[in-house]
Protein backbone atom coordinates (compact mmCIF):
# COMPACT_ATOMS: atom_id res chain seq x y z
CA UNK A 1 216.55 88.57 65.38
CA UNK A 2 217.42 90.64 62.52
CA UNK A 3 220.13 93.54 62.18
CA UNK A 4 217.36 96.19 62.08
CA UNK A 5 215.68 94.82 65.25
CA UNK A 6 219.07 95.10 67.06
CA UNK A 7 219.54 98.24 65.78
CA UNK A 8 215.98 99.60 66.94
CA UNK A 9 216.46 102.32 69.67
CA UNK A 10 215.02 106.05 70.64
CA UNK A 11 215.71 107.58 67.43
CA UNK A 12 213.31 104.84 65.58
CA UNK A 13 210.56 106.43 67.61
CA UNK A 14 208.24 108.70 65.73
CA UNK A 15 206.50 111.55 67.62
CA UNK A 16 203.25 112.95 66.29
CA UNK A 17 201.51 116.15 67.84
CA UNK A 18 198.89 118.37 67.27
CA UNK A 19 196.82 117.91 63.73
CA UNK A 20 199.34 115.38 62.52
CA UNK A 21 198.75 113.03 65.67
CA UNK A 22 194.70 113.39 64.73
CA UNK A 23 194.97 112.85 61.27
CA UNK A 24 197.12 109.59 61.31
CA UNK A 25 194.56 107.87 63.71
CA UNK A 26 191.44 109.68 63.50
CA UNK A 27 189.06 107.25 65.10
CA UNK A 28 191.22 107.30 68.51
CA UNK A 29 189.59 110.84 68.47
CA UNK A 30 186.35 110.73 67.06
CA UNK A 31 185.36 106.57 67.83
CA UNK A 32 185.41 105.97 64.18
CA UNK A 33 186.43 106.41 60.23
CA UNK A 34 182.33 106.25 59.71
CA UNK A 35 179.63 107.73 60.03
CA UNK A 36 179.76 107.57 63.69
CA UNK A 37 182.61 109.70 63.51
CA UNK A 38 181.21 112.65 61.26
CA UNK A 39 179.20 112.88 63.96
CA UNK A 40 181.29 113.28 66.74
CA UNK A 41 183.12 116.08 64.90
CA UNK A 42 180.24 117.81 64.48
CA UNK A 43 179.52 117.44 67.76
CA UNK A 44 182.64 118.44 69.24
CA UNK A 45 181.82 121.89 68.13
CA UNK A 46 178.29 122.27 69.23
CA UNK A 47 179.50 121.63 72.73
CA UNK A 48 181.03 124.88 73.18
CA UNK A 49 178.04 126.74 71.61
CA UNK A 50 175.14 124.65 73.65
CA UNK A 51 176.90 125.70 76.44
CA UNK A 52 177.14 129.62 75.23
CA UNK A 53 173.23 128.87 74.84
CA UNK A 54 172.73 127.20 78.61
CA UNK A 55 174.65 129.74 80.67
CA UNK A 56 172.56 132.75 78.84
CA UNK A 57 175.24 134.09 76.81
CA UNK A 58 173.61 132.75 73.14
CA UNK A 59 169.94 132.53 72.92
CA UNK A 60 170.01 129.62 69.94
CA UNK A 61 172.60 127.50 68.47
CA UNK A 62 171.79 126.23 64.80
CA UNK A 63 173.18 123.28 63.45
CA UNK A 64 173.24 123.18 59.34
CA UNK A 65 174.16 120.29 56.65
CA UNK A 66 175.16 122.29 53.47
CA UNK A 67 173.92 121.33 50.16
CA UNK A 68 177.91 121.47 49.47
CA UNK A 69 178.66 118.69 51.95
CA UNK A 70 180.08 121.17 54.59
CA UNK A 71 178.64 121.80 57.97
CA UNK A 72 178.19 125.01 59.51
CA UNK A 73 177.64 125.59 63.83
CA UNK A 74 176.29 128.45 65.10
CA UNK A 75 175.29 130.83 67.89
CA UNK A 76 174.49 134.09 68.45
CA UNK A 77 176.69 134.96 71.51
CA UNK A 78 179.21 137.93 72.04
CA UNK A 79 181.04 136.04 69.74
CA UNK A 80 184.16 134.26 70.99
CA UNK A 81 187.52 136.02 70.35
CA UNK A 82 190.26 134.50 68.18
CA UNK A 83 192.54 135.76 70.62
CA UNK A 84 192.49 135.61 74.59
CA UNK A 85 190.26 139.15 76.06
CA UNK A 86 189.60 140.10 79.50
CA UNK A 87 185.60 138.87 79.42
CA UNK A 88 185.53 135.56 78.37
CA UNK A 89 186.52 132.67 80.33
CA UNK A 90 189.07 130.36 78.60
CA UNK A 91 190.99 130.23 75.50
CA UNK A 92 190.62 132.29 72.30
CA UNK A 93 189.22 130.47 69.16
CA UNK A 94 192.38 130.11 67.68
CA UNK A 95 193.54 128.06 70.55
CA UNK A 96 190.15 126.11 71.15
CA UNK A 97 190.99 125.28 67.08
CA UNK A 98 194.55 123.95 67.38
CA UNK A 99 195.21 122.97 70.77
CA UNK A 100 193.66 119.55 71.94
CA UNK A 101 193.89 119.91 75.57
CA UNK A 102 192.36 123.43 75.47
CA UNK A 103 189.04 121.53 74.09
CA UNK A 104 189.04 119.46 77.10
CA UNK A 105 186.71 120.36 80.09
CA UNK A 106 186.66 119.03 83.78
CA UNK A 107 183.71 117.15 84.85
CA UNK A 108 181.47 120.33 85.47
CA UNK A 109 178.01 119.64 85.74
CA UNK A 110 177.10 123.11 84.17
CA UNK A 111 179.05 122.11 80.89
CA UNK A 112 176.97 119.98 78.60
CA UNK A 113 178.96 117.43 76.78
CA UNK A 114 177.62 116.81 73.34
CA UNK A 115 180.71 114.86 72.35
CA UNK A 116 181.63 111.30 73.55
CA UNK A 117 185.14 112.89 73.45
CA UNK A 118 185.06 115.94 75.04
CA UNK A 119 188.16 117.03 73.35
CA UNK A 120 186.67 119.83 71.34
CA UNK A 121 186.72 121.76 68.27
CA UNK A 122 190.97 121.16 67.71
CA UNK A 123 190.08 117.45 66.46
CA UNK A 124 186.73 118.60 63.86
CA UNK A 125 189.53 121.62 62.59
CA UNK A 126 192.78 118.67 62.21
CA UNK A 127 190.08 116.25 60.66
CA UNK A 128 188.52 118.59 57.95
CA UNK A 129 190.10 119.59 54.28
CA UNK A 130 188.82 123.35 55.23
CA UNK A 131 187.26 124.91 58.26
CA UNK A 132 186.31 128.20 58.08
CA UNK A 133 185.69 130.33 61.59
CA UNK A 134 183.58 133.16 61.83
CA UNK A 135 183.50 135.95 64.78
CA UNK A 136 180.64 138.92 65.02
CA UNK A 137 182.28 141.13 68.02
CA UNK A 138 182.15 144.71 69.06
CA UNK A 139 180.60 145.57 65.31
CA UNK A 140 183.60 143.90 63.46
CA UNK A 141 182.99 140.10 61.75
CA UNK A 142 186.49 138.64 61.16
CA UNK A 143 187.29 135.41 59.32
CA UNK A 144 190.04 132.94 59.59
CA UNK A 145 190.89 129.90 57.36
CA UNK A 146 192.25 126.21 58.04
CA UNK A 147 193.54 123.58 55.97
CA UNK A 148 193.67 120.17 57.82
CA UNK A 149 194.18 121.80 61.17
CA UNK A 150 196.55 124.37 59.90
CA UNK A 151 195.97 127.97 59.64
CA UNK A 152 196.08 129.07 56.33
CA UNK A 153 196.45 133.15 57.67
CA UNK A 154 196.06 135.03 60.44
CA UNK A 155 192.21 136.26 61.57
CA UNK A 156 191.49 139.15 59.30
CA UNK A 157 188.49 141.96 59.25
CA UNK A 158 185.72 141.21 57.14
CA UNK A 159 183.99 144.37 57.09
CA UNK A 160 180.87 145.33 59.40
CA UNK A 161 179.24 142.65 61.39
CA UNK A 162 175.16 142.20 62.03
CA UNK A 163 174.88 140.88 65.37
CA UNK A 164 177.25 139.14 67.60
CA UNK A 165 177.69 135.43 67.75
CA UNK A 166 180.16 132.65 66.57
CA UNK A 167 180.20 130.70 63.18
CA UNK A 168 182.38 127.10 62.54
CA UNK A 169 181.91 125.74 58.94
CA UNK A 170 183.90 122.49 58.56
CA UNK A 171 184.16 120.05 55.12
CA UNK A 172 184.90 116.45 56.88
CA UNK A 173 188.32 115.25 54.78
CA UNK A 174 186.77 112.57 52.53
CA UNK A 175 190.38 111.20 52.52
CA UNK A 176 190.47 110.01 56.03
CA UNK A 177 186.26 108.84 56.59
CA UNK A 178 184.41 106.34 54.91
CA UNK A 179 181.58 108.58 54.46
CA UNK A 180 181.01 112.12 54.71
CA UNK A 181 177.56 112.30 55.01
CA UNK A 182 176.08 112.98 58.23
CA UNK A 183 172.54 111.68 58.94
CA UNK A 184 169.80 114.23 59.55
CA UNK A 185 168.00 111.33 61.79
CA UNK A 186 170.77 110.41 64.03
CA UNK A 187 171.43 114.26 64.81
CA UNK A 188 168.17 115.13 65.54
CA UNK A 189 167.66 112.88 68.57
CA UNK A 190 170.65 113.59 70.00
CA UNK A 191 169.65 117.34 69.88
CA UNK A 192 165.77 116.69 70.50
CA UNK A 193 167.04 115.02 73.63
CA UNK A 194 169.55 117.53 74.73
CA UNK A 195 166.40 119.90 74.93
CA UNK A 196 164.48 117.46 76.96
CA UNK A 197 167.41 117.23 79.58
CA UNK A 198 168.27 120.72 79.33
CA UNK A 199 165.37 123.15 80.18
CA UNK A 200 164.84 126.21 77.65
CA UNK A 201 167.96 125.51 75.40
CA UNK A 202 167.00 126.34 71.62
CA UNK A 203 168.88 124.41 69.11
CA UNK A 204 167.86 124.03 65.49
CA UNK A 205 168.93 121.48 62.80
CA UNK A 206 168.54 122.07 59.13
CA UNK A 207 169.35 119.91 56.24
CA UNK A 208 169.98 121.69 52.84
CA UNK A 209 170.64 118.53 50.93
CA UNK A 210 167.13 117.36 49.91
CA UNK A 211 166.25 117.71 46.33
CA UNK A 212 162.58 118.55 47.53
CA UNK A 213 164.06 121.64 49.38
CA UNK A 214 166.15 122.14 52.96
CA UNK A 215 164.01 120.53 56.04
CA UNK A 216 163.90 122.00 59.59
CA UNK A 217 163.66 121.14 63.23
CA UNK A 218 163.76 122.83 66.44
CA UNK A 219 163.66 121.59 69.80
CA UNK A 220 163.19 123.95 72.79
CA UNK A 221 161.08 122.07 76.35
CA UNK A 222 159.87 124.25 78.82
CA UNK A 223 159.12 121.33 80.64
CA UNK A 224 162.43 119.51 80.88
CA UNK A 225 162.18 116.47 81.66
CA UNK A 226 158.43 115.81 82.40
CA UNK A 227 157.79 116.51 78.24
CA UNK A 228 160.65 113.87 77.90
CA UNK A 229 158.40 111.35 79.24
CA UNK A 230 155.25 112.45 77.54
CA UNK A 231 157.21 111.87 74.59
CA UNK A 232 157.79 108.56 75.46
CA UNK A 233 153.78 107.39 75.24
CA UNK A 234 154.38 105.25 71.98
CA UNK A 235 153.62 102.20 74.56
CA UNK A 236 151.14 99.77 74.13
CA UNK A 237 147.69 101.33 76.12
CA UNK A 238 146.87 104.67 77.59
CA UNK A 239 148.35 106.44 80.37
CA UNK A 240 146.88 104.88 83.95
CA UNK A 241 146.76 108.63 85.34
CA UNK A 242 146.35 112.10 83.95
CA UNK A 243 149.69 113.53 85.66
CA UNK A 244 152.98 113.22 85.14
CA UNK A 245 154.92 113.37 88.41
CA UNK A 246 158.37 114.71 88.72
CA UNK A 247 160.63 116.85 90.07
CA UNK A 248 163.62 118.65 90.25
CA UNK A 249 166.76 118.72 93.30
CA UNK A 250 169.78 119.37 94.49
CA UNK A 251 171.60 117.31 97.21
CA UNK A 252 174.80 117.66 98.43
CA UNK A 253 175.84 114.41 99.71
CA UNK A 254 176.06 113.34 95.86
CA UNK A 255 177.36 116.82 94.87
CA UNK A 256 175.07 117.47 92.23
CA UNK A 257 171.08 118.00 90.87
CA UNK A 258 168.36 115.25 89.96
CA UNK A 259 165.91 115.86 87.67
CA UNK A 260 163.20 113.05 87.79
CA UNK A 261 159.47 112.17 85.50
CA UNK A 262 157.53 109.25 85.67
CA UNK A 263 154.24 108.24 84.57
CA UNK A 264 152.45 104.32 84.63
CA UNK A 265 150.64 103.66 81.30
CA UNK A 266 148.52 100.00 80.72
CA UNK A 267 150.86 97.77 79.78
CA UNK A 268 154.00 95.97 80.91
CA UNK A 269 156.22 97.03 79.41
CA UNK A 270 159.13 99.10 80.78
CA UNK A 271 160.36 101.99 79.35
CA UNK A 272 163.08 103.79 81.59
CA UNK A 273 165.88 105.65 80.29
CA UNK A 274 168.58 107.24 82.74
CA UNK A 275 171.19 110.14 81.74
CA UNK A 276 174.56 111.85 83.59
CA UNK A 277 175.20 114.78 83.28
CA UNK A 278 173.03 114.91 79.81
CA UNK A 279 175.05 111.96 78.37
CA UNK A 280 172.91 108.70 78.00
CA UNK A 281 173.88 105.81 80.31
CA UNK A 282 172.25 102.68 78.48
CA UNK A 283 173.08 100.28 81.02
CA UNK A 284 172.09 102.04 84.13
CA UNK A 285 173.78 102.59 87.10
CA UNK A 286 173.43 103.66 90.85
CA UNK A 287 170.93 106.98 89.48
CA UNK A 288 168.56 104.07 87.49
CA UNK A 289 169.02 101.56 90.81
CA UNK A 290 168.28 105.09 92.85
CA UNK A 291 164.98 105.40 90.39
CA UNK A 292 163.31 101.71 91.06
CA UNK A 293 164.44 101.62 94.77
CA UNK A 294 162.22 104.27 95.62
CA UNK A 295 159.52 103.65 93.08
CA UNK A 296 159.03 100.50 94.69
CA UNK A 297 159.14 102.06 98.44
CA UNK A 298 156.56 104.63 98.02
CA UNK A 299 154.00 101.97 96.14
CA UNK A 300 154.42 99.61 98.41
CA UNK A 301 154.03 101.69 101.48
CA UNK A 302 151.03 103.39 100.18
CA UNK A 303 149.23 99.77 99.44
CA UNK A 304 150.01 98.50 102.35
CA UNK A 305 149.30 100.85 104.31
CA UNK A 306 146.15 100.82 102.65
CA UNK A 307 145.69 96.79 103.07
CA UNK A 308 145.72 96.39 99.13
CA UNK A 309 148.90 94.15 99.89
CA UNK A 310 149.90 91.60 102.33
CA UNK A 311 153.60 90.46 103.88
CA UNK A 312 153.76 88.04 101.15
CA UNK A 313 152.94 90.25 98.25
CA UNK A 314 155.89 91.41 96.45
CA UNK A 315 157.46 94.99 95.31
CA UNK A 316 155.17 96.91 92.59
CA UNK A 317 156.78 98.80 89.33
CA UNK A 318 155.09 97.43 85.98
CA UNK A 319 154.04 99.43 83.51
CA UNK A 320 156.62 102.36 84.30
CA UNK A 321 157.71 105.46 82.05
CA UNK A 322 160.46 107.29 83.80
CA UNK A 323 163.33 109.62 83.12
CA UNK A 324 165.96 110.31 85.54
CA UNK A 325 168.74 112.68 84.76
CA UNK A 326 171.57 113.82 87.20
CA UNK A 327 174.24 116.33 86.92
CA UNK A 328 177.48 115.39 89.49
CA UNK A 329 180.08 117.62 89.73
CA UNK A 330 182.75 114.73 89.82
CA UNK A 331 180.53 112.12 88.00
CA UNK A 332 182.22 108.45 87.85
CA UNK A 333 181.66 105.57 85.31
CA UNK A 334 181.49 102.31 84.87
CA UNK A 335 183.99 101.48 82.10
CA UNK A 336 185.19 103.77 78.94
CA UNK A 337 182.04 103.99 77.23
CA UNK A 338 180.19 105.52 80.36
CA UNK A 339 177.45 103.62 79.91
CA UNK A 340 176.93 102.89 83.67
CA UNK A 341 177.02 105.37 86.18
CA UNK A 342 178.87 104.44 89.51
CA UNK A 343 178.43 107.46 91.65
CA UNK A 344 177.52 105.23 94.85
CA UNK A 345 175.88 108.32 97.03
CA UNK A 346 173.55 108.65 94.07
CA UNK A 347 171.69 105.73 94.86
CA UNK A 348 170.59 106.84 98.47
CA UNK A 349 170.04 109.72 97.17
CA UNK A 350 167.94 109.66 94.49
CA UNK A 351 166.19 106.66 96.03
CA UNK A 352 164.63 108.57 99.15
CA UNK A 353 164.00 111.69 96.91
CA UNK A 354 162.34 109.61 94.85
CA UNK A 355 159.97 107.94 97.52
CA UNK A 356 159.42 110.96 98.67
CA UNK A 357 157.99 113.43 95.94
CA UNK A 358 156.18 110.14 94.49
CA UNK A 359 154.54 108.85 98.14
CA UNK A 360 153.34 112.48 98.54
CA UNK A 361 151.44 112.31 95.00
CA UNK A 362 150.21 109.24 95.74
CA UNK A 363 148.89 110.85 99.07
CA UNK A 364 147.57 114.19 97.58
CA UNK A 365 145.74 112.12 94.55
CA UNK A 366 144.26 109.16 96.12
CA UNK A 367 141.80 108.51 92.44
CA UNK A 368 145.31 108.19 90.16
CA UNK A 369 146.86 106.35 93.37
CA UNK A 370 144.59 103.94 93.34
CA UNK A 371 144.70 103.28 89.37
CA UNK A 372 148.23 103.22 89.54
CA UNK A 373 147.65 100.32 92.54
CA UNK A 374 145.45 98.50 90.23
CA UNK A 375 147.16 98.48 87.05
CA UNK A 376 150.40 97.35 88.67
CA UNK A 377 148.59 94.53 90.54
CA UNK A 378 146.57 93.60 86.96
CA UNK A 379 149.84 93.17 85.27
CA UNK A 380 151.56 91.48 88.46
CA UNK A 381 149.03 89.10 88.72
CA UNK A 382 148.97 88.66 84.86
CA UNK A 383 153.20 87.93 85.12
């Protein structure tokens, strides 16, 4: 063992806070030095104004790439403080930008996380060469400046403000990320399907960096999840019935809300897709298991009890389109990644809901009933 190995004790060990701690391992914060990354720092501060937007203090939040490379987040809500005031609940900007545990949020069903993270805006300010915020409050618009997480001055007056809202413009560090060019694609679905699982929320997402001139998109669903599964007709065939069925409810034994659309189209293939608390769980979980449990209760209580199926016949599901979306207040996962949901109550839960709303359809519309039968038998028997 050498001298500096026996030598090695408390006053070896470095300590790294704050901006500095962010900046020497960035993708413990954001997932990765990529692409990926950008991304997540751009999401980290659309949280906080999707959810200005979803309790009904913003009415839009817009989301722009800059011709110059920079990104700019905004809303227009009362406009967020730099300091701590009396009517807003939580910290001031300049906290939400510098301190990493004021970014984080308990598992609140009501607070949409648009960041794997959840640590908020403090990592996107540490990880940038400049962020610039903007507030529009009580008439005033003030400005403040940061340099890799540091304030450069203190929030100053900026003259007279139009409006009220909230503006972060951040320039990713091209020092510390592979890349610092965010893709227009990958950012519109994850805001196209924010809108699905969140009813009403406006959110727009521009790109000024095309030569051919800035492009546009805005996604706002009335019909929550139901358009969610229209949107998912690409399938081979047409739809087996004119309706989609879903609904929307609240049960206590899993503390939280389901939100549920289906629809059969004439094929077999599958195409289910499950969310938690508006964060996509690609591998299922006890909501999913909830989903196909009573899917396959209410179709094969209605055949049977119809005589379309015998003892021996088994369960029916082919040809499904569904979405099912809950929001827990104490949601629990499977893993890190939260890719599976583990919630166990949600199963029961969702399950008899489920059978339910989808055996009383099946009641009330005995003509799409009885294509649904028929199509799921045709591709049963064709298995």
């Amino acid at each position: 063992m050498s001298d500096e190995a026996i030598r090695y004790d408390a006053s070896h060990i470095q300590v790294l806070e704050g901006a500095e701690a962010v900046r020497k391992r960035p993708g413990m914060y954001v997932g990765s030095t990529g692409q990926r990354g950008l991304h997540q720092m751009l999401f980290a501060v659309a949280d906080r104004a999707v959810d200005e937007a979803l309790t009904g203090r913003a009415g839009s939040v817009g989301v722009t790439l800059m011709a110059d490379g920079a990104v700019r987040v905004t809303d227009d809500g009362p406009g967020i403080p730099f300091g701590a005031a009396e009517d807003t609940d939580g910290p001031g900007l300049e906290a939400l930008l510098t301190d990493l545990s004021a970014g984080a949020r308990p598992g609140d069903r009501r607070a949409v996380p648009v960041s794997l993270f959840g640590l908020g805006p403090a990592v996107t300010n540490a990880l940038s060469s400049r962020l610039t915020a903007e507030v529009r409050r009580e008439g005033v618009r003030r400005v403040q400046e940061y340099a890799c997480g540091v304030a450069v001055a203190p929030p100053t007056a900026a003259g007279p403000a139009t409006g009220s809202g909230t503006t972060i413009t951040f320039r990713p560090d091209a020092t510390l990320f592979e890349t610092t060019e965010c893709s227009f694609a990958v950012l519109a679905e994850r805001f196209r399907e924010l809108a699905f699982l969140n009813r009403g929320l406006d959110i727009s997402l521009t790109d000024e960096r095309p030569p051919g001139g800035p492009q546009t998109a805005r996604f706002r669903f009335l019909g929550g999840v139901r358009d969610f599964v229209v949107s998912l007709r690409a399938c081979p065939g047409t739809p087996v019935h004119t309706d989609v069925i879903g609904f929307e409810q609240e049960d206590p034994r899993m503390a939280g809300t389901m939100e549920v659309a289906l629809r059969w189209c004439g094929s077999r293939e599958e195409r289910v897709r499950s969310f938690a608390n508006s964060m996509a769980t690609p591998y299922g979980g006890t909501h999913e298991s909830g989903l196909r449990d009573g899917v396959a209760a209410a179709l094969d209580a209605y055949a049977r009890a119809r005589g379309l199926l015998t003892a021996a016949d088994p369960g029916l599901g082919e040809g499904l389109t569904a979405i099912v979306s809950v929001k827990l207040d104490h949601p629990e996962f499977v893993g890190a990644t939260r890719g599976v949901l583990g919630n166990g109550p949600v199963r029961a839960c969702v399950g008899e809901a489920v059978r339910e709303h989808l055996g009383a359809w099946l009641e009330q519309n005995p003509g799409q009933a009885e294509a649904v039968i028929t199509e799921v038998l045709r591709a049963d028997a064709l298995g």
